[in-house]
N, C-alpha and C. Protein backbone atom coordinates (compact mmCIF):
# COMPACT_ATOMS: atom_id res chain seq x y z
N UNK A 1 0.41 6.24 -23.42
CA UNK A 1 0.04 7.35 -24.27
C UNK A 1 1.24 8.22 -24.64
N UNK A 2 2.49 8.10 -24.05
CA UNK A 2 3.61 8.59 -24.42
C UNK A 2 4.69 8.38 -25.55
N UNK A 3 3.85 7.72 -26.45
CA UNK A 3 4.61 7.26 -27.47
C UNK A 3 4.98 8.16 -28.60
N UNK A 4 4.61 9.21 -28.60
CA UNK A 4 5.33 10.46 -29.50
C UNK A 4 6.12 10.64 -29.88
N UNK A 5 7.21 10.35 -29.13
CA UNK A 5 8.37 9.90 -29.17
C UNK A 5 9.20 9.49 -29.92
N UNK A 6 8.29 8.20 -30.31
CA UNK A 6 8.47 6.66 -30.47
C UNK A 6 8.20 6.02 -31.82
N UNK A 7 6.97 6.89 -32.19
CA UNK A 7 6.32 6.40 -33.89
C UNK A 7 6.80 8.34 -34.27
N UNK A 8 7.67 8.19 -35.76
CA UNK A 8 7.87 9.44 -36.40
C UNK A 8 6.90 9.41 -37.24
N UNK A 9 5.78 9.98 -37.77
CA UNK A 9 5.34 9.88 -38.73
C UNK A 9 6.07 10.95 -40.36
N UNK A 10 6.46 10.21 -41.34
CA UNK A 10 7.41 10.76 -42.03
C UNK A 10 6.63 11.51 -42.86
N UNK A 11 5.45 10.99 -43.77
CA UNK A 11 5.04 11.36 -44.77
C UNK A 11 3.38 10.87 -44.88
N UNK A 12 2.11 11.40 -45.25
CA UNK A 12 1.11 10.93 -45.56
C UNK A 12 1.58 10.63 -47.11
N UNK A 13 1.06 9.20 -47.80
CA UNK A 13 0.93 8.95 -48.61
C UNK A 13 0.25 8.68 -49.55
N UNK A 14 -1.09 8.48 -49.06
CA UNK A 14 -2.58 8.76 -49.45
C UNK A 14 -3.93 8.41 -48.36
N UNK A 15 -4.74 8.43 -48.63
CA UNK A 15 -5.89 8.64 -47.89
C UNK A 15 -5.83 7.30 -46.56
N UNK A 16 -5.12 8.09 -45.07
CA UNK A 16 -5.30 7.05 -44.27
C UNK A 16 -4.17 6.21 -44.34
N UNK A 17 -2.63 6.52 -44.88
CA UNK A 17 -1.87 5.69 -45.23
C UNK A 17 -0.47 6.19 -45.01
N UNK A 18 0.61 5.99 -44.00
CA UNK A 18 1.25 6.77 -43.68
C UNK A 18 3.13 5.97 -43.79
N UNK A 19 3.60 6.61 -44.71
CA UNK A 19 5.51 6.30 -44.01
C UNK A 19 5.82 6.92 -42.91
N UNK A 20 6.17 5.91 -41.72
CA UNK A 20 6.74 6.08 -40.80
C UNK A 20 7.82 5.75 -40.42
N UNK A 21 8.55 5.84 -38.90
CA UNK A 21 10.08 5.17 -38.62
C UNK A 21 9.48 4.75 -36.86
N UNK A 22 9.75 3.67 -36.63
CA UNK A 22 9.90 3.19 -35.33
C UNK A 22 10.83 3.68 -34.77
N UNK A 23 11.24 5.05 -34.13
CA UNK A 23 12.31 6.00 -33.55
C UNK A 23 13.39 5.13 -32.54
N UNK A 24 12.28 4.18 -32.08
CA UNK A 24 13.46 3.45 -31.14
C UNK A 24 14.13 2.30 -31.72
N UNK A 25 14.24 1.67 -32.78
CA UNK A 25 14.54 0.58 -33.81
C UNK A 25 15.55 1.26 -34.76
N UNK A 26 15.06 2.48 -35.49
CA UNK A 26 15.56 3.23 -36.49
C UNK A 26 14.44 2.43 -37.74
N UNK A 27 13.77 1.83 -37.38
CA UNK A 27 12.64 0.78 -38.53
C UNK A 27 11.61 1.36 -39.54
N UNK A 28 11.81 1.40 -40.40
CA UNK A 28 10.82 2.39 -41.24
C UNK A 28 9.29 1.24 -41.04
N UNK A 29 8.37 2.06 -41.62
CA UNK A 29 7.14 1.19 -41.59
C UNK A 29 5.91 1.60 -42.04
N UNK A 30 5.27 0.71 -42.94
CA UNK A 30 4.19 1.18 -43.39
C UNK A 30 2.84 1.39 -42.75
N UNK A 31 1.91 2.11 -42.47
CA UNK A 31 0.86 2.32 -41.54
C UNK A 31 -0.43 2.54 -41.79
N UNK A 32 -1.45 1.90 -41.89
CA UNK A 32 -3.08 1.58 -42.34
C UNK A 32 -3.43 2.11 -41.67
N UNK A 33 -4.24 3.34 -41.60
CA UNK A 33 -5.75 3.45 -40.38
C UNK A 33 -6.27 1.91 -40.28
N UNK A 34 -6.67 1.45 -39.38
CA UNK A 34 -7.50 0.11 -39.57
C UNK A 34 -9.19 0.90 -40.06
N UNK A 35 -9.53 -0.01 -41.13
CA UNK A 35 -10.79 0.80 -41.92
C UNK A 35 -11.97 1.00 -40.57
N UNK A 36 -11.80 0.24 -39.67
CA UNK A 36 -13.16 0.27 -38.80
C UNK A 36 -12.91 1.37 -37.93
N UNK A 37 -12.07 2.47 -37.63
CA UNK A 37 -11.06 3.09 -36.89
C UNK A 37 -11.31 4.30 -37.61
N UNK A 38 -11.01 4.66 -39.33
CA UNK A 38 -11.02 5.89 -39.46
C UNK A 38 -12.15 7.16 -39.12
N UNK A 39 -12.68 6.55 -38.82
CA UNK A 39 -13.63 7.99 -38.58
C UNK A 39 -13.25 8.45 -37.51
N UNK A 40 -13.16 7.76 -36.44
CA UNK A 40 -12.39 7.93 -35.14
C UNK A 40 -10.67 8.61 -35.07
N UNK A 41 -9.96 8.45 -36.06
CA UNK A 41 -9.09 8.89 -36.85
C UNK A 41 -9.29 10.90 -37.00
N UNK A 42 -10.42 10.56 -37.75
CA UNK A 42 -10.54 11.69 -38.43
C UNK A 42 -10.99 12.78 -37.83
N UNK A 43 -11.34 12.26 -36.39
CA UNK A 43 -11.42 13.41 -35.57
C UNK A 43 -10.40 13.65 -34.71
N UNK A 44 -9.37 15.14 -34.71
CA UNK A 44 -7.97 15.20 -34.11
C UNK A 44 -7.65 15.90 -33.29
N UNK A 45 -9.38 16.50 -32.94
CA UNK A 45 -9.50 17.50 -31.05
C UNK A 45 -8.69 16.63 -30.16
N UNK A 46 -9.20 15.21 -29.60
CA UNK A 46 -8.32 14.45 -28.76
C UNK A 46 -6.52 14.78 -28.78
N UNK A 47 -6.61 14.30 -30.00
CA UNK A 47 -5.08 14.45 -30.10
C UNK A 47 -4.14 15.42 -30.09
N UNK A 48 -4.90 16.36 -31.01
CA UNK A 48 -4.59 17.77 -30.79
C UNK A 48 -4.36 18.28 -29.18
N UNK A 49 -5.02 17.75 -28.09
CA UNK A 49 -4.97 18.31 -26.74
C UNK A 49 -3.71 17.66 -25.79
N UNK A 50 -3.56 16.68 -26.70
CA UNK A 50 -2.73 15.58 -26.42
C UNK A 50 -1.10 15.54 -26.59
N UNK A 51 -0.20 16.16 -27.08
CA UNK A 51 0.23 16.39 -28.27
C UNK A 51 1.87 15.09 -27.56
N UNK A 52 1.58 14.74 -26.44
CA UNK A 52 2.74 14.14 -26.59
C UNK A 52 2.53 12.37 -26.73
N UNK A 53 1.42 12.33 -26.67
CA UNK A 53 0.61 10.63 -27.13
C UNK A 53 0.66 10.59 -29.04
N UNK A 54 0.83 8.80 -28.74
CA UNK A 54 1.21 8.82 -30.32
C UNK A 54 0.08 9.28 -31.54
N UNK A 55 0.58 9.61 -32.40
CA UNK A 55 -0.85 10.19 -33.13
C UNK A 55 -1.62 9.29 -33.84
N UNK A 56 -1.26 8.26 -33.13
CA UNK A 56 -2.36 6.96 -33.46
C UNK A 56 -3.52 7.17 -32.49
N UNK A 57 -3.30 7.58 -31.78
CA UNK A 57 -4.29 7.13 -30.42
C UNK A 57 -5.57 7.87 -30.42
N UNK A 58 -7.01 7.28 -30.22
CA UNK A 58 -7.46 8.45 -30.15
C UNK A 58 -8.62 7.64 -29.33
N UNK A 59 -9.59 8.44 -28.67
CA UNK A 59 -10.35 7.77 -27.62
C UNK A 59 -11.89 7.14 -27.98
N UNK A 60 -12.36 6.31 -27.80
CA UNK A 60 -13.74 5.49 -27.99
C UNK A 60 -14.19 5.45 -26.66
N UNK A 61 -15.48 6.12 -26.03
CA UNK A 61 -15.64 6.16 -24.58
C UNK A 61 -14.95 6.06 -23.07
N UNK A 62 -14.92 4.99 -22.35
CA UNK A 62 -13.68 4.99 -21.58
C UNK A 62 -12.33 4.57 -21.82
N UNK A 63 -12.16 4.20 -23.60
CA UNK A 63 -10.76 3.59 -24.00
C UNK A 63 -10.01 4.04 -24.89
N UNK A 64 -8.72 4.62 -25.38
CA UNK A 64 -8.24 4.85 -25.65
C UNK A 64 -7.81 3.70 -26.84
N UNK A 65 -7.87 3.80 -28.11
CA UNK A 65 -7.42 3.01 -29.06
C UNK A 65 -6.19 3.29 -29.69
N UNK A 66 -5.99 1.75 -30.38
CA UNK A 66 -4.68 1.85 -31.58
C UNK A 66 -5.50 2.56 -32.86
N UNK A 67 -5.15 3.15 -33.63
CA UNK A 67 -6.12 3.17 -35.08
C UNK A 67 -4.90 2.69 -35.97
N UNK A 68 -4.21 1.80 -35.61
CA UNK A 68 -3.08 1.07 -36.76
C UNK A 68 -3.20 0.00 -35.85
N UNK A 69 -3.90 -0.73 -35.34
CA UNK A 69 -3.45 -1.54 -34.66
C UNK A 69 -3.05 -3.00 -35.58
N UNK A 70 -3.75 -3.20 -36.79
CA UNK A 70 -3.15 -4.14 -38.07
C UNK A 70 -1.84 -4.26 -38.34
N UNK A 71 -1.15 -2.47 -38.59
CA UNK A 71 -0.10 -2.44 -39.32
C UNK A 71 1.04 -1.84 -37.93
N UNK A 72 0.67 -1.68 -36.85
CA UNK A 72 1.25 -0.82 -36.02
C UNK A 72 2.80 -1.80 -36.09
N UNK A 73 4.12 -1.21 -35.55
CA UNK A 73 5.40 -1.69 -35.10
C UNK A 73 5.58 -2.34 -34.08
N UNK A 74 6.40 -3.35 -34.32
CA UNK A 74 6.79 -4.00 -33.27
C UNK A 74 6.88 -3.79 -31.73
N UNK A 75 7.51 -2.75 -31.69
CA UNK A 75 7.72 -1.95 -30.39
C UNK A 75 6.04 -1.96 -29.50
N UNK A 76 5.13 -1.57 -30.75
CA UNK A 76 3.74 -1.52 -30.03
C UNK A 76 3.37 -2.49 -30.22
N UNK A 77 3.17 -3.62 -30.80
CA UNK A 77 2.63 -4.91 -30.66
C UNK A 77 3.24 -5.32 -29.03
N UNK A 78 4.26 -5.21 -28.60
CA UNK A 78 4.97 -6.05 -27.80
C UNK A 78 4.40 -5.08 -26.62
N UNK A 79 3.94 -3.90 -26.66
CA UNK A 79 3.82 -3.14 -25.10
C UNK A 79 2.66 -3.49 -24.72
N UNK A 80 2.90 -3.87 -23.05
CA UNK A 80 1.76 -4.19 -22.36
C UNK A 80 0.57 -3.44 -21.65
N UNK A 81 0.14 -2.99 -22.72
CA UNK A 81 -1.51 -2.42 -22.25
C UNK A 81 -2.36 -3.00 -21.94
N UNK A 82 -3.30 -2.73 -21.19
CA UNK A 82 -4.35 -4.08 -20.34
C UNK A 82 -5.36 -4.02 -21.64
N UNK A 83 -6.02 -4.63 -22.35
CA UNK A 83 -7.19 -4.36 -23.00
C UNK A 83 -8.38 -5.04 -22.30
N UNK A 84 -7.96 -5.48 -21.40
CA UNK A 84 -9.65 -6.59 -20.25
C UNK A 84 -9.10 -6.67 -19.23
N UNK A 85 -10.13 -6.64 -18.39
CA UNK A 85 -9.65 -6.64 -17.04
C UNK A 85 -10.94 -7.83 -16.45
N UNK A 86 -10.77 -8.27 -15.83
CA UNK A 86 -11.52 -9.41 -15.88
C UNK A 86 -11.78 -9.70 -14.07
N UNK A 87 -13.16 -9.79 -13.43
CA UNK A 87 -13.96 -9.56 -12.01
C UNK A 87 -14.03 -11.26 -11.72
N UNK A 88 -14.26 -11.30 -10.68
CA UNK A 88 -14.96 -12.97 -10.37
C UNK A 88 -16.60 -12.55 -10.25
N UNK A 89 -17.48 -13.47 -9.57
CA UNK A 89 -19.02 -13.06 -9.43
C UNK A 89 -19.03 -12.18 -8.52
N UNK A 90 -17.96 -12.23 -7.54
CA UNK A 90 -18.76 -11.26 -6.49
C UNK A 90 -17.87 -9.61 -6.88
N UNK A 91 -17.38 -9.53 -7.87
CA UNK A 91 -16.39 -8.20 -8.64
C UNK A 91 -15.26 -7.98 -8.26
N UNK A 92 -14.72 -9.34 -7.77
CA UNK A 92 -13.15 -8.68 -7.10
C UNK A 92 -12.52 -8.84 -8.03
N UNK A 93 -11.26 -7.81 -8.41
CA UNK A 93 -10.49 -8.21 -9.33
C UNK A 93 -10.08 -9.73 -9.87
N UNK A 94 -9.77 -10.65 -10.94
CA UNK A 94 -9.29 -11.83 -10.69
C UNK A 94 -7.86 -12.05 -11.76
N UNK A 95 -8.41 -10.99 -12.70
CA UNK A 95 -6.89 -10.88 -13.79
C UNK A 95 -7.26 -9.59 -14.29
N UNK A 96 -6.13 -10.06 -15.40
CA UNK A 96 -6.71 -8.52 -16.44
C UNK A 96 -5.13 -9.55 -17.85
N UNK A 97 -5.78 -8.93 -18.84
CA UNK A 97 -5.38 -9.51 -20.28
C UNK A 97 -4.59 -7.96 -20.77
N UNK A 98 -3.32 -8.63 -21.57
CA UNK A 98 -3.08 -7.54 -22.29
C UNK A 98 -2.88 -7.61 -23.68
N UNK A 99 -2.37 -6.28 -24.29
CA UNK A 99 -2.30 -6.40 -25.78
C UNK A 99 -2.15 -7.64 -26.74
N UNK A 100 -1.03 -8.34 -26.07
CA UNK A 100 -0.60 -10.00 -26.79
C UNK A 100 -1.46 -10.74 -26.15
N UNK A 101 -2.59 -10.47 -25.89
CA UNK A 101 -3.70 -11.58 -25.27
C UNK A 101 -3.23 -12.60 -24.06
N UNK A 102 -2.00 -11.96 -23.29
CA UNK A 102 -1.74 -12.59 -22.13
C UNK A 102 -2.79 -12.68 -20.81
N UNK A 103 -3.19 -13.76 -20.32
CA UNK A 103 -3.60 -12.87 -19.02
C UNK A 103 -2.77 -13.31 -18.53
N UNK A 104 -2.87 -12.55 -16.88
CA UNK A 104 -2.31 -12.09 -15.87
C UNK A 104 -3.05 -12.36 -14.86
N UNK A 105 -2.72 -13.64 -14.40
CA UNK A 105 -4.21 -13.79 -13.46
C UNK A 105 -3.49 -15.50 -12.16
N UNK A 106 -4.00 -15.18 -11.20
CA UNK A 106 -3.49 -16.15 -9.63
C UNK A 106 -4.73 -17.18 -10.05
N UNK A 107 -5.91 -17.15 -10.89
CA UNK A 107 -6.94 -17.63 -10.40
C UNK A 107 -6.70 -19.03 -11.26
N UNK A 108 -6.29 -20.13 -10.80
CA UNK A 108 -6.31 -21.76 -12.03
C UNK A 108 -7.72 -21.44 -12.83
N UNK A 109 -8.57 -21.85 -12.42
CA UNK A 109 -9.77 -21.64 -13.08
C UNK A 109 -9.91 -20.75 -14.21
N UNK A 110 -9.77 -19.74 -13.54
CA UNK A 110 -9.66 -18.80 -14.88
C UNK A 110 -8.70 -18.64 -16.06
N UNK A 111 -7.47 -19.11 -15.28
CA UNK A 111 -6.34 -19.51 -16.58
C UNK A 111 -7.04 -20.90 -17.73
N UNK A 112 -7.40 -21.65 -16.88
CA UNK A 112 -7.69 -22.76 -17.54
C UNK A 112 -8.53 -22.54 -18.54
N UNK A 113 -9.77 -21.76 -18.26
CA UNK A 113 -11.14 -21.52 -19.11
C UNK A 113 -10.24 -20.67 -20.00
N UNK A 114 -9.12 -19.65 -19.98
CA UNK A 114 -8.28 -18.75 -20.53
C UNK A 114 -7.81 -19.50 -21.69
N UNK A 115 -7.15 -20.53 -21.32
CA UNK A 115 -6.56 -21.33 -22.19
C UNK A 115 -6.76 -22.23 -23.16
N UNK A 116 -8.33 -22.89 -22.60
CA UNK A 116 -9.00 -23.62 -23.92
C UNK A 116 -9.91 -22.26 -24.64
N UNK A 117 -10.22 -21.19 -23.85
CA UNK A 117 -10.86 -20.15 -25.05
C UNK A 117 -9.82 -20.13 -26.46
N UNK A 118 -8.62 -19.52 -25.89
CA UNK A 118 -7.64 -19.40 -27.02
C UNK A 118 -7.23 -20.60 -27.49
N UNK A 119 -7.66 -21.65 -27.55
CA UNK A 119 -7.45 -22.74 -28.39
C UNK A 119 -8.45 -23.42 -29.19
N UNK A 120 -9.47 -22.55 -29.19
CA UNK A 120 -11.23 -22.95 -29.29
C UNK A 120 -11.75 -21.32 -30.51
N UNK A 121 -10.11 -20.49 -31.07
CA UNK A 121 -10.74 -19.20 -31.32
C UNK A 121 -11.01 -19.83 -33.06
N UNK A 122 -12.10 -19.60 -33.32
CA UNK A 122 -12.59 -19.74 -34.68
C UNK A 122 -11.29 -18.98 -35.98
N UNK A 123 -11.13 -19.53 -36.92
CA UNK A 123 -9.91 -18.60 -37.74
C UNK A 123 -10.88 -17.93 -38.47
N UNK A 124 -10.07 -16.56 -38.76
CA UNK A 124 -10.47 -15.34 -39.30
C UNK A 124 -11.91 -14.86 -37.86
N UNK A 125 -11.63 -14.72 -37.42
CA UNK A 125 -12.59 -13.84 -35.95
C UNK A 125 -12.17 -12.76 -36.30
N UNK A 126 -12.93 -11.95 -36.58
CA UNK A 126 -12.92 -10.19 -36.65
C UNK A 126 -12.49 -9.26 -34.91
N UNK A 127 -13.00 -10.10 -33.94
CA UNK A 127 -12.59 -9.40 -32.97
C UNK A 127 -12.47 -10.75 -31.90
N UNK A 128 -11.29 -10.50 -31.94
CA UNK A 128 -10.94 -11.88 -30.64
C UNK A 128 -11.26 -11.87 -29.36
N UNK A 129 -10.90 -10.50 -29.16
CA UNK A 129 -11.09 -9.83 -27.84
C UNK A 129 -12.13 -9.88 -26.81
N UNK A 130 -13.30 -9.80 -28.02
CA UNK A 130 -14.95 -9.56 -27.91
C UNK A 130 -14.97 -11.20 -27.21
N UNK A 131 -14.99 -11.80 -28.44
CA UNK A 131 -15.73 -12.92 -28.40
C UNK A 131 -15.05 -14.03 -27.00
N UNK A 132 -13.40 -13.69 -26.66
CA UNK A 132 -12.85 -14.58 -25.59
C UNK A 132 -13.54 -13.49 -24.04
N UNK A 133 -13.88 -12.28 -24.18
CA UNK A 133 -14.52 -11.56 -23.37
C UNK A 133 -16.12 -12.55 -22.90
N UNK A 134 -16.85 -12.82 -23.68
CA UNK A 134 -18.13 -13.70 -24.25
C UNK A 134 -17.84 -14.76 -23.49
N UNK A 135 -16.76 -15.71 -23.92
CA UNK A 135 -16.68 -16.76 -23.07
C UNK A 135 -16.51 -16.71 -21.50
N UNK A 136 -15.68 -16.08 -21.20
CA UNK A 136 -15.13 -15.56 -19.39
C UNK A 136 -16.95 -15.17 -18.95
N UNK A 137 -17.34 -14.38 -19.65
CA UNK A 137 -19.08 -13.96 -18.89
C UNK A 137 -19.58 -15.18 -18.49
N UNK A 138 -19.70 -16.03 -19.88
CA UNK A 138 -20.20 -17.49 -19.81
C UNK A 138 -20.09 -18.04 -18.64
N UNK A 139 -19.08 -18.16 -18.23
CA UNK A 139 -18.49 -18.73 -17.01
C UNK A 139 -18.60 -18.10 -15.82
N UNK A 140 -18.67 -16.65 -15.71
CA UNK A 140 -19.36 -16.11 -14.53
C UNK A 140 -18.73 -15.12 -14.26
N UNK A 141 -18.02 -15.05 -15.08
CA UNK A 141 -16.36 -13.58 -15.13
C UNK A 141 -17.45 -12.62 -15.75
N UNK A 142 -16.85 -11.39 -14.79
CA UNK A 142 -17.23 -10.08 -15.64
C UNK A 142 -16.14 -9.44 -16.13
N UNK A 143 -16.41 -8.83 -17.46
CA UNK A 143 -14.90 -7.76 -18.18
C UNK A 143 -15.16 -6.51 -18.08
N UNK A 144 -14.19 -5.97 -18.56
CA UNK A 144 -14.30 -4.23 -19.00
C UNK A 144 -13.20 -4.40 -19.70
């Protein structure tokens, strides 16, 4: 959440559409609300309370979102935030997945089922996340 820093935002350019600079690159960059995101956007109490998290971020129940996550910079594509965290049946931890859809996980089994999910992902999937979440249940994994 400390990325304030990190994304300058330079200029609004029209509705939801922003020139920025990747501060740690020197990288200029263009920036989309993602359309499913702006309303969530458009409310800026969170952020406002927030003021040193990037002003992308803003919260959806227990999670904290990208709202550029389409157009976001390199720097944030590449940082490792958990987005799943992933239980065996009886709830012990067994991995957890991050932003680049890595998991992170001791368990073969679960790498394995890990590995033909992401080779099994339908093209154009609206939410990858969801649906490789879907499969791990299948199998007996619980997420968050």
């Amino acid at each position: 959440m400390r990325m304030a820093d990190l994304i300058l935002i330079e200029r609004e350019i029209g509705p939801f559409e922003y020139e920025c600079e990747s501060v740690s690159t020197g990288t200029p960059f263009h920036a989309i609300v993602d359309e499913d995101k702006r309303e969530l956007f458009s409310d800026t109490s969170w952020i406002d309370a927030h003021p040193s998290a990037c002003r992308f971020l803003r919260p959806e129940g227990e999670h904290v979102l990208c709202t550029i996550h389409e157009t976001s910079p390199a720097p944030c594509k590449f940082y490792r935030c958990v987005v799943m965290r992933v239980f065996d049946a009886r709830g012990n931890p067994a991995g957890m997945v991050t932003g680049t859809l890595a998991l992170h996980s001791e368990d073969p089994v679960l790498r394995e089922i890990w590995e033909l999910a992401l080779g099994e992902i339908p093209d154009g999937l609206p939410d990858t996340e969801e649906h490789l979440g879907k499969v791990l249940e299948d199998h007996g994994y619980r997420v968050e």
